[in-house]
C-alpha atoms as a PDB file:
ATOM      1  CA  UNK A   1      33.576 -14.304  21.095  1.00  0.00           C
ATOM      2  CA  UNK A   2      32.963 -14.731  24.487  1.00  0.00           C
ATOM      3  CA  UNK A   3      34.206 -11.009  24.987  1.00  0.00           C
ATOM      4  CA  UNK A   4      30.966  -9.561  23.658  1.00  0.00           C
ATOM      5  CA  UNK A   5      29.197  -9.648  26.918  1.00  0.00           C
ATOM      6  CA  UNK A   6      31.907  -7.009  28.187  1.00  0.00           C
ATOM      7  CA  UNK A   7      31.310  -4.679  25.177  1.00  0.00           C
ATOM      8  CA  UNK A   8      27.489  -5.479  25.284  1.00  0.00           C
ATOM      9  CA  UNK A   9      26.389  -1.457  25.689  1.00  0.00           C
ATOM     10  CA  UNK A  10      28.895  -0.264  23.111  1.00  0.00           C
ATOM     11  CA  UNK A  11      27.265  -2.260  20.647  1.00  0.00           C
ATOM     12  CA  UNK A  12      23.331  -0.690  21.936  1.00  0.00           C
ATOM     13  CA  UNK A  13      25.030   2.126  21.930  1.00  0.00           C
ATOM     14  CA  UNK A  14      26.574   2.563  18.757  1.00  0.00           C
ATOM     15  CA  UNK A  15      22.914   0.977  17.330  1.00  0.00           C
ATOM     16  CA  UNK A  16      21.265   3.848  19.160  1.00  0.00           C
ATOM     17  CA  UNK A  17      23.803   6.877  17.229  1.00  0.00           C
ATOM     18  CA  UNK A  18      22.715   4.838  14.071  1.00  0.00           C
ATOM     19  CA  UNK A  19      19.264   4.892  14.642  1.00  0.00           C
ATOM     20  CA  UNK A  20      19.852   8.847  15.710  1.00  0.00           C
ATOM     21  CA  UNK A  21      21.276   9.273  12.159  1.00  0.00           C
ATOM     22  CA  UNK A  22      18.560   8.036  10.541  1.00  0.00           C
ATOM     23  CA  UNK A  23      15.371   9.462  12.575  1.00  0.00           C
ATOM     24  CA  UNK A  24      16.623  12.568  14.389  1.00  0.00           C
ATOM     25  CA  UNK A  25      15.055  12.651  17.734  1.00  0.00           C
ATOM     26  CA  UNK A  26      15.232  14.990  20.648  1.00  0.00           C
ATOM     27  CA  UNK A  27      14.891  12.427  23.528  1.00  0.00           C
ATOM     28  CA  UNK A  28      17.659  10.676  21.884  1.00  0.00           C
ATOM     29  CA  UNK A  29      20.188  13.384  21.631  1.00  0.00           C
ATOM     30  CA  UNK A  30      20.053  13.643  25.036  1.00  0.00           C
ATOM     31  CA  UNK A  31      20.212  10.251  25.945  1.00  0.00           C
ATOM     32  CA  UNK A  32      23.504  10.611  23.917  1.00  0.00           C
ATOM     33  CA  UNK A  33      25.041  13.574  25.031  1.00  0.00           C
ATOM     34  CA  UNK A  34      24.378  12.423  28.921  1.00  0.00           C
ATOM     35  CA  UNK A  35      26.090   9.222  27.625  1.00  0.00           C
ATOM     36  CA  UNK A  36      29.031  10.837  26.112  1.00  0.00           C
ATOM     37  CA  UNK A  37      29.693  13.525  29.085  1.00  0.00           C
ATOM     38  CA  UNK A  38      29.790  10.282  31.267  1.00  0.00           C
ATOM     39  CA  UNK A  39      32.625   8.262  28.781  1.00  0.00           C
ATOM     40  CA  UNK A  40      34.120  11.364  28.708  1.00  0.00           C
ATOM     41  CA  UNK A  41      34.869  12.317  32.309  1.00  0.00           C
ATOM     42  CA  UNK A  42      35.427   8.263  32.664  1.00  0.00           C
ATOM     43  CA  UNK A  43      38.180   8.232  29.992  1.00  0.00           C
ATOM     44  CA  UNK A  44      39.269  11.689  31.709  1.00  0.00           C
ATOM     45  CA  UNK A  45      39.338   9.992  35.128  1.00  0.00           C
ATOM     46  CA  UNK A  46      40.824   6.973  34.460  1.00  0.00           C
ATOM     47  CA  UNK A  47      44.575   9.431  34.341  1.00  0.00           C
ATOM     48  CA  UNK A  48      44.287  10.567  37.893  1.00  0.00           C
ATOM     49  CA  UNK A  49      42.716   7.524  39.418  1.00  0.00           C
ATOM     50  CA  UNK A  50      44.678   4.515  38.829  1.00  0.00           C
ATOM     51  CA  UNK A  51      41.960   1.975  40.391  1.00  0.00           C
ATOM     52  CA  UNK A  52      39.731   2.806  37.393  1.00  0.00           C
ATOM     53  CA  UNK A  53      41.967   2.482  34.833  1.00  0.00           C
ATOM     54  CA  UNK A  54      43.282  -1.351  36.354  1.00  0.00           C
ATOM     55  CA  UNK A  55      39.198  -1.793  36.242  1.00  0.00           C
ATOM     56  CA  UNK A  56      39.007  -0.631  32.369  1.00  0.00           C
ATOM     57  CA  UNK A  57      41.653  -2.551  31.076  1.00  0.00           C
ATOM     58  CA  UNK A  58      39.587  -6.165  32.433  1.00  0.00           C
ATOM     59  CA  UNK A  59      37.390  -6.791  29.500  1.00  0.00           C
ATOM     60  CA  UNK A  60      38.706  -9.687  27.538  1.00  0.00           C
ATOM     61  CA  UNK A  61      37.428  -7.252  24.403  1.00  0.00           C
ATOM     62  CA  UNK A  62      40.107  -6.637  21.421  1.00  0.00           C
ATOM     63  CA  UNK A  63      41.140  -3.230  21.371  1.00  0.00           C
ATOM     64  CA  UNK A  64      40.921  -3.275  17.851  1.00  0.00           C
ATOM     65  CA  UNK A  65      37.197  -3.452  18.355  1.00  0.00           C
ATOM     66  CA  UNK A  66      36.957  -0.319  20.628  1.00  0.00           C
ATOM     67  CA  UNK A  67      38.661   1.700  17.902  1.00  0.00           C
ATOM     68  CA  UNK A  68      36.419   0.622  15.476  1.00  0.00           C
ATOM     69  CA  UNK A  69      33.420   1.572  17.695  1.00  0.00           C
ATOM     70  CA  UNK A  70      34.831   4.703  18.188  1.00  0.00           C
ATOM     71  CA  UNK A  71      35.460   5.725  14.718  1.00  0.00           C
ATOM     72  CA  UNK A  72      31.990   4.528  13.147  1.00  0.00           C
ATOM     73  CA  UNK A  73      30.590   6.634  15.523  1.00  0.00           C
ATOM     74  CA  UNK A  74      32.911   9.858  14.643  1.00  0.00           C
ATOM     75  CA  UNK A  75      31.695   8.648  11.003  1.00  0.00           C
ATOM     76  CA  UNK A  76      28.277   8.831  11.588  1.00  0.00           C
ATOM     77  CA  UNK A  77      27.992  11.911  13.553  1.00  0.00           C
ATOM     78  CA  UNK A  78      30.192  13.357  10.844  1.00  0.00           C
ATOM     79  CA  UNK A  79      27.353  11.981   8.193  1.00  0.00           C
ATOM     80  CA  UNK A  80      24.811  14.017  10.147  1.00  0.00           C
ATOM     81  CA  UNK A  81      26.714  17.016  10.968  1.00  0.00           C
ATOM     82  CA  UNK A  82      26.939  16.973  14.503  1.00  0.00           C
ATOM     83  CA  UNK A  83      30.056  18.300  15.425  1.00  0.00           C
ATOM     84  CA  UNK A  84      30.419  18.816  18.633  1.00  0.00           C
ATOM     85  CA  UNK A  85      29.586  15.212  19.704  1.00  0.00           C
ATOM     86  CA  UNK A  86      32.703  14.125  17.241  1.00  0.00           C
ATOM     87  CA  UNK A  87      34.749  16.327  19.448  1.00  0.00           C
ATOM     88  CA  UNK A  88      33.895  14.936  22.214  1.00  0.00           C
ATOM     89  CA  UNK A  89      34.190  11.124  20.614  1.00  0.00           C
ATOM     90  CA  UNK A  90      37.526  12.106  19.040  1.00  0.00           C
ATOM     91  CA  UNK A  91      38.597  13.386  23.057  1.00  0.00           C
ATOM     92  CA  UNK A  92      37.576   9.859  24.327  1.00  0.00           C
ATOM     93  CA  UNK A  93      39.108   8.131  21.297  1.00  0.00           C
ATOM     94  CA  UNK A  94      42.561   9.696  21.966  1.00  0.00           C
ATOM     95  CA  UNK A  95      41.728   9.234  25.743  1.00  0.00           C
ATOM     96  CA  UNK A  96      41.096   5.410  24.950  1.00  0.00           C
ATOM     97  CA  UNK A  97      44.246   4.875  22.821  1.00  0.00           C
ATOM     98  CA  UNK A  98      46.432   6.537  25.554  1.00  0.00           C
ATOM     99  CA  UNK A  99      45.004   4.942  28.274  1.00  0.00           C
ATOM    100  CA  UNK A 100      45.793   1.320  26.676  1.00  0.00           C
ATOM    101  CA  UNK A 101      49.145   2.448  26.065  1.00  0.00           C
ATOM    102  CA  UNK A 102      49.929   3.198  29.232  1.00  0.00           C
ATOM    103  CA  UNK A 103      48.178  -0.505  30.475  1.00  0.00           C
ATOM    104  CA  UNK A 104      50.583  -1.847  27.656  1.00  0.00           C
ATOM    105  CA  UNK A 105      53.795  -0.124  29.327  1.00  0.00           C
ATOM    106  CA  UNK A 106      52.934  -1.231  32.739  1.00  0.00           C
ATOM    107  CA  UNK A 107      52.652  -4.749  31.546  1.00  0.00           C
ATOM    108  CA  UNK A 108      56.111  -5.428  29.909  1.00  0.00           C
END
């Protein structure tokens, strides 16, 4: 367990989409959408710059545990109809799951 202080702000974070789901909030989406654009172009990054994709793949965090991050929060913003944010969390899910397999390759 001690590999929840690496995946400390995915856990606020996925608390914050839940408490966006249940009191809908402005300030909030934002926070969320400026937090998504920067996972995004992260995950995006990570293909064309190998240094931050050896820097990613540190956390001592299961990777079973990312992809379960990543799809209660394509559940919930399915629950409350925002689609566009699933996009982009299905683009950083994929992003995610390729990026480990390529970590996976380069370690056998």
């Amino acid at each position: 367990m001690a590999w929840l202080k690496d995946a400390y702000l995915d856990v606020i974070v996925l608390l914050l989409i839940a408490v966006f789901a249940v009191y809908t909030n402005n300030i909030l989406e934002v926070v969320l959408w400026v937090y998504t654009g920067l996972l995004l172009l992260s995950k995006v990054l990570t293909f064309f710059m190998p240094s931050l994709q050896k820097k990613a793949n540190q956390t001592d965090a299961p990777p079973l545990f990312y992809h379960g991050i990543y799809a209660l929060t394509i559940g919930i913003f399915l629950y409350i109809g925002k689609y566009y944010l699933v996009i982009a969390w299905l683009i950083i899910w994929i992003a995610s799951y390729i990026g480990s397999g390529k970590s996976k390759k380069k370690k056998s």
